[in-house]
PDB file of N, CA and C in Angstrom:
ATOM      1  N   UNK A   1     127.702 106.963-134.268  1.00  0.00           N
ATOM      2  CA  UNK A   1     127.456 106.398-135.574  1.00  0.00           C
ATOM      3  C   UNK A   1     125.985 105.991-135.711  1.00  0.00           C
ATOM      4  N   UNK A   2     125.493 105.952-134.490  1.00  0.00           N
ATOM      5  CA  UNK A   2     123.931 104.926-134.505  1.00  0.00           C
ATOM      6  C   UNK A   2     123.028 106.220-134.857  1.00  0.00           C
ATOM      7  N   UNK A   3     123.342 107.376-134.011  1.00  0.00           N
ATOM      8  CA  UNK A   3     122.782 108.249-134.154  1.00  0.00           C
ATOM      9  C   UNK A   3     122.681 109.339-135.614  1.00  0.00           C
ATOM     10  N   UNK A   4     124.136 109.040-136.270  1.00  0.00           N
ATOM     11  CA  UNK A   4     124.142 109.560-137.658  1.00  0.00           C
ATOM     12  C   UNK A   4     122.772 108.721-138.067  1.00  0.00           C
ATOM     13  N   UNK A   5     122.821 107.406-138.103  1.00  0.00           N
ATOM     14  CA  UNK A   5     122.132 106.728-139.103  1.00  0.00           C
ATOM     15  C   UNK A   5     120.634 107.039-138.746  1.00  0.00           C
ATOM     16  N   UNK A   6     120.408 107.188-137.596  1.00  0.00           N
ATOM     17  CA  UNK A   6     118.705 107.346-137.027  1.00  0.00           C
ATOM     18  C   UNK A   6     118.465 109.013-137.815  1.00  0.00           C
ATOM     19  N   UNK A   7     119.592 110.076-137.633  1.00  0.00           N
ATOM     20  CA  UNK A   7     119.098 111.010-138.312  1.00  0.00           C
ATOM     21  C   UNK A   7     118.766 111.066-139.746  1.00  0.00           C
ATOM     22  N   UNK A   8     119.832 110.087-140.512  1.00  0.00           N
ATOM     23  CA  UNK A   8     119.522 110.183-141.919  1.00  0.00           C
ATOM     24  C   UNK A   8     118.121 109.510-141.937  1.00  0.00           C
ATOM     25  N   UNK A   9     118.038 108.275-141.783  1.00  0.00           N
ATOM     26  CA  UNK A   9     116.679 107.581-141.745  1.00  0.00           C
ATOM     27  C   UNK A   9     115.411 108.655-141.575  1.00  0.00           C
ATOM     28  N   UNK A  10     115.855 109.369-140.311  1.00  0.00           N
ATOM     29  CA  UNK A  10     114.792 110.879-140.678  1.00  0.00           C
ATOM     30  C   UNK A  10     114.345 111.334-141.252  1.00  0.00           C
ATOM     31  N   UNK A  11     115.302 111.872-141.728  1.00  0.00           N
ATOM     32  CA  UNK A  11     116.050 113.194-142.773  1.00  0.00           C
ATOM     33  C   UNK A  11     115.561 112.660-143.763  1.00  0.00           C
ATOM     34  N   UNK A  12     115.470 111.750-144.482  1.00  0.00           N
ATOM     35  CA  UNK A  12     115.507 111.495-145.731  1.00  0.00           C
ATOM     36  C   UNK A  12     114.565 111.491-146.335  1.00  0.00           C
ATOM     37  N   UNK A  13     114.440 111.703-147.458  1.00  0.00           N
ATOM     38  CA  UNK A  13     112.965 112.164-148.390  1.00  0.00           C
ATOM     39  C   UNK A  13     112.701 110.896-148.944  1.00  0.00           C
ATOM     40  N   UNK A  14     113.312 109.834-149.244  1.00  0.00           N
ATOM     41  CA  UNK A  14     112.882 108.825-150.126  1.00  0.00           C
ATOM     42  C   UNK A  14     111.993 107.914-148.982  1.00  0.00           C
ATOM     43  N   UNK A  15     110.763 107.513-149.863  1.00  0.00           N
ATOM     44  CA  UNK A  15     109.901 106.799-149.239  1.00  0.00           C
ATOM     45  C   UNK A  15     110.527 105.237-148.772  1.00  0.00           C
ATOM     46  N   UNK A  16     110.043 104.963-148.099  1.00  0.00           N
ATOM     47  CA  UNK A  16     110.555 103.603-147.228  1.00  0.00           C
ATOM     48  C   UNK A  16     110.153 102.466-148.062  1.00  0.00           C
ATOM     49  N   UNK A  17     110.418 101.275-148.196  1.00  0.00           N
ATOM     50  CA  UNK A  17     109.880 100.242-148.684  1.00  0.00           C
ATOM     51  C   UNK A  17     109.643  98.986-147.695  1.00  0.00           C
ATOM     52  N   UNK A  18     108.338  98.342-148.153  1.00  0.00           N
ATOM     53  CA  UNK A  18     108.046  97.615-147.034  1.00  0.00           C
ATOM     54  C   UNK A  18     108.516  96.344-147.486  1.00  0.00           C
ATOM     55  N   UNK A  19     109.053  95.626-146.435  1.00  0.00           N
ATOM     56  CA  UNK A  19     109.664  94.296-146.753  1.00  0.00           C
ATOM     57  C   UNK A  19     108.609  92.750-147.508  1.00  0.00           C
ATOM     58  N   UNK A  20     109.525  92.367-148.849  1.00  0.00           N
ATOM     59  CA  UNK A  20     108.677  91.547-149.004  1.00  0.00           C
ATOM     60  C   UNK A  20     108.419  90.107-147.885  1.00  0.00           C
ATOM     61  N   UNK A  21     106.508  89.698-148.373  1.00  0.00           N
ATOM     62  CA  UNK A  21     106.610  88.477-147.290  1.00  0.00           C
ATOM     63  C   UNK A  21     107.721  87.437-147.343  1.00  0.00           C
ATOM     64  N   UNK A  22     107.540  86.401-146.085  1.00  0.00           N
ATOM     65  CA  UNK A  22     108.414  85.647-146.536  1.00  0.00           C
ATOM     66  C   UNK A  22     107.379  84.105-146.281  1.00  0.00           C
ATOM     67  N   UNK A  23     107.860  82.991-146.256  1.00  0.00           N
ATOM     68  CA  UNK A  23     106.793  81.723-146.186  1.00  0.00           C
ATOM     69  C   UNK A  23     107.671  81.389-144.747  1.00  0.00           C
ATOM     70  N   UNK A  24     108.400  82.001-144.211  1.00  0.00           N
ATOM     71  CA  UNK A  24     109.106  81.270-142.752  1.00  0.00           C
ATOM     72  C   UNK A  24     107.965  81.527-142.095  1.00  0.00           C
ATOM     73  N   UNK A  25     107.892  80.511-140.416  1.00  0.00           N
ATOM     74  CA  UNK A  25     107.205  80.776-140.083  1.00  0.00           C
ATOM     75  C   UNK A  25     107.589  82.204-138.431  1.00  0.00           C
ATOM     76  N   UNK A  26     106.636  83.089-138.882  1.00  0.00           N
ATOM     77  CA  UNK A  26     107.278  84.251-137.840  1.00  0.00           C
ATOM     78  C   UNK A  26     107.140  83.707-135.989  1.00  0.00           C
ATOM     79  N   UNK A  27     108.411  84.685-135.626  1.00  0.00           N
ATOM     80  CA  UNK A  27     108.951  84.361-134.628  1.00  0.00           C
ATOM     81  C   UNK A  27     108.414  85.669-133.744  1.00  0.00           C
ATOM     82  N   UNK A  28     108.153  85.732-132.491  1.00  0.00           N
ATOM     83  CA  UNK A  28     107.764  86.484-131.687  1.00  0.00           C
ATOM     84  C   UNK A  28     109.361  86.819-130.523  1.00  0.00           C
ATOM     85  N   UNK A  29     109.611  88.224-131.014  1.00  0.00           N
ATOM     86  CA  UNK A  29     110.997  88.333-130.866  1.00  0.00           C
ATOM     87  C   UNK A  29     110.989  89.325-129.903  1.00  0.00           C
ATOM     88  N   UNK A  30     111.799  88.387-128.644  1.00  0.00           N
ATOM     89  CA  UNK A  30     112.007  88.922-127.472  1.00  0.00           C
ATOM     90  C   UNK A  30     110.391  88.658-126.830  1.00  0.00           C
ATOM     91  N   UNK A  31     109.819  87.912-126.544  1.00  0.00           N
ATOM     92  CA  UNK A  31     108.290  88.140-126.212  1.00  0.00           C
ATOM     93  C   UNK A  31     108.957  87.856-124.595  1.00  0.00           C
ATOM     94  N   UNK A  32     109.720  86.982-124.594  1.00  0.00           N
ATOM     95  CA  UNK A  32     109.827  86.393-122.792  1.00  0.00           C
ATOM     96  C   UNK A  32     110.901  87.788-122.223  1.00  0.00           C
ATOM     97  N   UNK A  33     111.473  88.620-123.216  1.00  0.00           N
ATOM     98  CA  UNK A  33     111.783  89.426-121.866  1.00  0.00           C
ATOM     99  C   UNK A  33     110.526  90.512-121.874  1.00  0.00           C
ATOM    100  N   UNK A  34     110.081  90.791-123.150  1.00  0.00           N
ATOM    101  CA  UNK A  34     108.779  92.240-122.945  1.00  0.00           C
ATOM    102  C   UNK A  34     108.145  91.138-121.489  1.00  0.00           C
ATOM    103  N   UNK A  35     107.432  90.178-121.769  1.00  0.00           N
ATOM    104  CA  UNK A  35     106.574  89.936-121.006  1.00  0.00           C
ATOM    105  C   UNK A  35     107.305  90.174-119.400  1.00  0.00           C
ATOM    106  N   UNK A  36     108.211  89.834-119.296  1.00  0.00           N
ATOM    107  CA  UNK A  36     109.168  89.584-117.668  1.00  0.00           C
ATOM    108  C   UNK A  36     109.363  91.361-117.158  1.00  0.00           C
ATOM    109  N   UNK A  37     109.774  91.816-118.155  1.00  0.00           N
ATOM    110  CA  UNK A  37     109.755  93.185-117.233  1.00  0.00           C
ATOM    111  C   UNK A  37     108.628  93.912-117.631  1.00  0.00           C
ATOM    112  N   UNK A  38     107.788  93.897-118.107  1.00  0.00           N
ATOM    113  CA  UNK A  38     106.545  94.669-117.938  1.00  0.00           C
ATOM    114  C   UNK A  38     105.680  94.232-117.445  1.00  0.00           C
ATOM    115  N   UNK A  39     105.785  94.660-116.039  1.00  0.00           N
ATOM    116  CA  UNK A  39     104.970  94.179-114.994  1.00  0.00           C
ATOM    117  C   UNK A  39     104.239  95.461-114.531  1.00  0.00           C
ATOM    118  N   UNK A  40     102.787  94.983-113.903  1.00  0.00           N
ATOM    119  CA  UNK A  40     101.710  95.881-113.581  1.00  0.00           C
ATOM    120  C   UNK A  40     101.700  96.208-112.448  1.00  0.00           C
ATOM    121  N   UNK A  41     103.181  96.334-111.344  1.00  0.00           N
ATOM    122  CA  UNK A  41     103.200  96.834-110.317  1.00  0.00           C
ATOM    123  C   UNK A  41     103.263  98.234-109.761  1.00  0.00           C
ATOM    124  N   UNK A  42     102.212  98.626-108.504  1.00  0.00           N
ATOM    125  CA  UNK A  42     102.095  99.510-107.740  1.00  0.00           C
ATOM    126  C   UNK A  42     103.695 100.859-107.416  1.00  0.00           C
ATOM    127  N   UNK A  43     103.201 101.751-107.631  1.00  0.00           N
ATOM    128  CA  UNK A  43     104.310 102.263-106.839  1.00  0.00           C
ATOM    129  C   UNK A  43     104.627 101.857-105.615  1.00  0.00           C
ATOM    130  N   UNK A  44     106.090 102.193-104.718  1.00  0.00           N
ATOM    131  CA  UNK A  44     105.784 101.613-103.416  1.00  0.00           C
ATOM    132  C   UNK A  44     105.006 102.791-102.443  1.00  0.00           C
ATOM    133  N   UNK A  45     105.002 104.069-103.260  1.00  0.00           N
ATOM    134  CA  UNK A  45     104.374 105.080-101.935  1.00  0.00           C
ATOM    135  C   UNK A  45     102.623 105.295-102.562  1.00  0.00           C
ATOM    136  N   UNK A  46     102.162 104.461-103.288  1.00  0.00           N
ATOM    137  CA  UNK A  46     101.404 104.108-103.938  1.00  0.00           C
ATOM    138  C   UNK A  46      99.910 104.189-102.966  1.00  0.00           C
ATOM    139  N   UNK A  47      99.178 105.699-103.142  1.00  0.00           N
ATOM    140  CA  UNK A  47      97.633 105.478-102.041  1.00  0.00           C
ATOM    141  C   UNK A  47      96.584 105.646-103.005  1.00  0.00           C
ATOM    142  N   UNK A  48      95.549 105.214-103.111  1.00  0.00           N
ATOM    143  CA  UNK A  48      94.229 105.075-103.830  1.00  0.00           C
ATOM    144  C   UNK A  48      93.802 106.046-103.009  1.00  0.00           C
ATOM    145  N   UNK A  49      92.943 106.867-103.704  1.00  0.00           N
ATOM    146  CA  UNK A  49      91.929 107.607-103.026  1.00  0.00           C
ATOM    147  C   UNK A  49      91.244 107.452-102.046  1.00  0.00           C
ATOM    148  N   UNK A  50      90.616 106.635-102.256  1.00  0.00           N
ATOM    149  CA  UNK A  50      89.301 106.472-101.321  1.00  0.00           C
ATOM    150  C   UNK A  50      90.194 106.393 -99.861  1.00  0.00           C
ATOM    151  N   UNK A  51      91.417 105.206 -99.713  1.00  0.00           N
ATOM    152  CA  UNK A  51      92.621 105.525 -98.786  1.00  0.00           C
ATOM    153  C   UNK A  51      92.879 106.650 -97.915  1.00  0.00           C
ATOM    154  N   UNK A  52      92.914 107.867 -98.555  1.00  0.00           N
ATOM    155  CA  UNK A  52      93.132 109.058 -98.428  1.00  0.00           C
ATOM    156  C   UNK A  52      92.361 109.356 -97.840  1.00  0.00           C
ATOM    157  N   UNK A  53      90.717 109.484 -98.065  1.00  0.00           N
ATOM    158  CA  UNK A  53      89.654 110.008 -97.985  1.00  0.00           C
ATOM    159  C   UNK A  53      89.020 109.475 -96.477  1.00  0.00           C
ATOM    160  N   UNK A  54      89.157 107.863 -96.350  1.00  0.00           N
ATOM    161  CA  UNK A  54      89.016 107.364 -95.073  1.00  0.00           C
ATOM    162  C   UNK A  54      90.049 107.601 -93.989  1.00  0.00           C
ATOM    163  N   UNK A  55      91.303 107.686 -94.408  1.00  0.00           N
ATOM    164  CA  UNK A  55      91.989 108.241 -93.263  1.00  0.00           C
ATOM    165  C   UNK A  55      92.313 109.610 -92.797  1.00  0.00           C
ATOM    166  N   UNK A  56      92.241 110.043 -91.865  1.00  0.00           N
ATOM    167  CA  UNK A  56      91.912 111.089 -91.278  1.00  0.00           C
ATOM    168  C   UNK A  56      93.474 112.260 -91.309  1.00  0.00           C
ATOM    169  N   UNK A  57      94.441 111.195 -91.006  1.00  0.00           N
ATOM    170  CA  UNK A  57      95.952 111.980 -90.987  1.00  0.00           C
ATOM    171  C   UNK A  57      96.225 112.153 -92.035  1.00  0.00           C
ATOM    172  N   UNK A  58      95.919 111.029 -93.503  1.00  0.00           N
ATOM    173  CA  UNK A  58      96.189 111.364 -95.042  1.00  0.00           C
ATOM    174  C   UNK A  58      95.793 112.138 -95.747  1.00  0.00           C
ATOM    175  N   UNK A  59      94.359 112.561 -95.440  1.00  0.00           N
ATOM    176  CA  UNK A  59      93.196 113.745 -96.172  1.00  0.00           C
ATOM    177  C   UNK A  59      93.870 114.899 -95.155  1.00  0.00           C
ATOM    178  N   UNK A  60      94.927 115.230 -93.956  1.00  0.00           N
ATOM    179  CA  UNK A  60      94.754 116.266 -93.503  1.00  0.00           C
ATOM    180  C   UNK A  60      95.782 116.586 -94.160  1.00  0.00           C
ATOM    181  N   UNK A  61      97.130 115.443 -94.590  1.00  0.00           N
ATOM    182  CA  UNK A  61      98.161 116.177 -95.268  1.00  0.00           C
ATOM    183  C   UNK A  61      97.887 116.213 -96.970  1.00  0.00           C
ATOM    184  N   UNK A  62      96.986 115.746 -97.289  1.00  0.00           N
ATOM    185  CA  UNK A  62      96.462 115.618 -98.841  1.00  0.00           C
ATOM    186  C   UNK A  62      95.976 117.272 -99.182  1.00  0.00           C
ATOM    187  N   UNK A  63      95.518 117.790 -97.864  1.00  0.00           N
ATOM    188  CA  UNK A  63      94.443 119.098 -98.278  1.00  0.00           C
ATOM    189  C   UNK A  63      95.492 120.166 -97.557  1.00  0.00           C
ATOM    190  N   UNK A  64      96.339 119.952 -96.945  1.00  0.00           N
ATOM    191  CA  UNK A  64      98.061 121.307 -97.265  1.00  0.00           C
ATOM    192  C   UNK A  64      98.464 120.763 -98.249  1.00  0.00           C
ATOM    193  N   UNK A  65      98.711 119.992 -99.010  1.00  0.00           N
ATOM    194  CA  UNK A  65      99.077 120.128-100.447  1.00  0.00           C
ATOM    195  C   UNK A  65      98.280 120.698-101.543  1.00  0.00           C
ATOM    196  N   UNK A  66      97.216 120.388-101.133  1.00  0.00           N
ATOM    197  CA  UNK A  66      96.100 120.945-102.412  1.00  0.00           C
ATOM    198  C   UNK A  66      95.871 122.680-101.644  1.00  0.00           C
ATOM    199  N   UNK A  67      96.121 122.904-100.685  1.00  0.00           N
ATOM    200  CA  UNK A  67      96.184 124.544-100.692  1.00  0.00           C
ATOM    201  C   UNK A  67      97.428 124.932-100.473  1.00  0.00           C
ATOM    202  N   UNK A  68      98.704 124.325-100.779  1.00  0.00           N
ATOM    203  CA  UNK A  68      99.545 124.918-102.067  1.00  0.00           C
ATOM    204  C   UNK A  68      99.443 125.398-103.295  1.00  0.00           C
ATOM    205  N   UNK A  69      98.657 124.108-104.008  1.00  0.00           N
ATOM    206  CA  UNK A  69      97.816 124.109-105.067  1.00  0.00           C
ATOM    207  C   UNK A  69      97.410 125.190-105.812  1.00  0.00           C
ATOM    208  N   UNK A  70      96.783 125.890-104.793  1.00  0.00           N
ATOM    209  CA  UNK A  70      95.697 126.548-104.751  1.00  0.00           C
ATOM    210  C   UNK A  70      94.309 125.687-105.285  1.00  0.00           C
ATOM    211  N   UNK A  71      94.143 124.751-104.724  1.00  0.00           N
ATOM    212  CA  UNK A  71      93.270 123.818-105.479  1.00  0.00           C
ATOM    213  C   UNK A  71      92.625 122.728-104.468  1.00  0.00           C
ATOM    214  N   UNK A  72      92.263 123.606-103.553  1.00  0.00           N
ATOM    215  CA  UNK A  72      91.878 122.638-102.577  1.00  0.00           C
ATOM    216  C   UNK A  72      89.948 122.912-102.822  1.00  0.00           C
ATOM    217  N   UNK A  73      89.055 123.994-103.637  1.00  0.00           N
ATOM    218  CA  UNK A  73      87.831 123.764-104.178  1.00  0.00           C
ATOM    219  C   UNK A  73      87.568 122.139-104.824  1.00  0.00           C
ATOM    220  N   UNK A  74      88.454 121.889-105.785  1.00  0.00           N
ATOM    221  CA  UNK A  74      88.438 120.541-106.190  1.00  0.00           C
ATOM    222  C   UNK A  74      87.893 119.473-105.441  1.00  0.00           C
ATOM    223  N   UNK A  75      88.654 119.463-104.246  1.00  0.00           N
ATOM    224  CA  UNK A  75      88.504 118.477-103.123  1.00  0.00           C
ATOM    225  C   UNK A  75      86.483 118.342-102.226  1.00  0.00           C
ATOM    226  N   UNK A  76      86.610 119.958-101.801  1.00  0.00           N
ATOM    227  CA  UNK A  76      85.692 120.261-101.641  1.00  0.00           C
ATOM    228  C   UNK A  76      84.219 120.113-102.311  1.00  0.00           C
ATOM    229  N   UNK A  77      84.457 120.547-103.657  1.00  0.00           N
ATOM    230  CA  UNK A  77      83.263 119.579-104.410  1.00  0.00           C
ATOM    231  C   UNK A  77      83.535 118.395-104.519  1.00  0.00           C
ATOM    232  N   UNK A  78      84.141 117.478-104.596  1.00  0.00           N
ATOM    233  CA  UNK A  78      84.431 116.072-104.588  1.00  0.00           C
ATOM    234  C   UNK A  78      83.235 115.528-103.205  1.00  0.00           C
ATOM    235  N   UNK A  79      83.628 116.011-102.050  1.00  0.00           N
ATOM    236  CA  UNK A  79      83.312 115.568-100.725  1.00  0.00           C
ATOM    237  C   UNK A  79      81.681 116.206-101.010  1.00  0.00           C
ATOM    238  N   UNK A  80      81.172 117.236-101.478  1.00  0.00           N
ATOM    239  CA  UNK A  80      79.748 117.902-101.392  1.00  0.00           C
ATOM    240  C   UNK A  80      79.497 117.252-102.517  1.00  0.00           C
ATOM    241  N   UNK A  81      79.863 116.889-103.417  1.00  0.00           N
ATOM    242  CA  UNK A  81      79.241 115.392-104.753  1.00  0.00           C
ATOM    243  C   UNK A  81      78.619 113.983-103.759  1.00  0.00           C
ATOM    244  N   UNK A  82      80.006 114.000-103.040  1.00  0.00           N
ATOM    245  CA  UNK A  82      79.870 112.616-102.020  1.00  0.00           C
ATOM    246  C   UNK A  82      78.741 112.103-101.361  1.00  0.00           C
ATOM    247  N   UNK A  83      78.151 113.686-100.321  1.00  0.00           N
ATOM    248  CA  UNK A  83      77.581 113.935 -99.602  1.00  0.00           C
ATOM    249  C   UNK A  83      76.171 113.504-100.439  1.00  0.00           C
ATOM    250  N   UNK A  84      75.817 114.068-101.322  1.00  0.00           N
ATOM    251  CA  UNK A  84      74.627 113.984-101.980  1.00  0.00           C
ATOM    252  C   UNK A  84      74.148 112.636-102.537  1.00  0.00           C
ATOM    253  N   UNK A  85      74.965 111.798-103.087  1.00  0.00           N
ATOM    254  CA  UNK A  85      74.306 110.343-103.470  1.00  0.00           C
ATOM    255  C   UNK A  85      74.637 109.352-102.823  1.00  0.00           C
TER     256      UNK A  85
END
């Protein structure tokens, strides 16, 4: 039924009307759960680059994935960018 109504709301050619103001004073609705679950946490298998780049076993399995890729040049100029400044 929810979904009939989301399609008509679609569907429908007549222009929308915007609600008149009101003098209540507005309410911030639902703010304590948006805020509680939108949180700015890490994945847990979660590596930063540079990570990668300093460890020696992570950049060796980082670069058989990227020549799956076929995209292990990428890497390569990355490291000869590095090299230079």
């Amino acid at each position: 039924d929810v979904i009939n109504h989301l399609l008509i709301l679609f569907f429908d050619k007549t222009p929308m009307s915007d609600l008149p103001d009101s003098d209540l004073p507005k309410v911030e609705f639902l703010s304590n759960f948006v805020s509680s679950h939108f949180s700015n946490k890490r994945p847990v298998l979660y590596t930063d680059f540079q990570t990668i780049l300093e460890d020696q076993r992570l950049l060796y399995v980082f670069m058989q994935f990227l020549k799956e890729e076929s995209s292990l040049n990428v890497l390569q100029f990355h490291l000869s960018v590095g090299k230079l400044s």
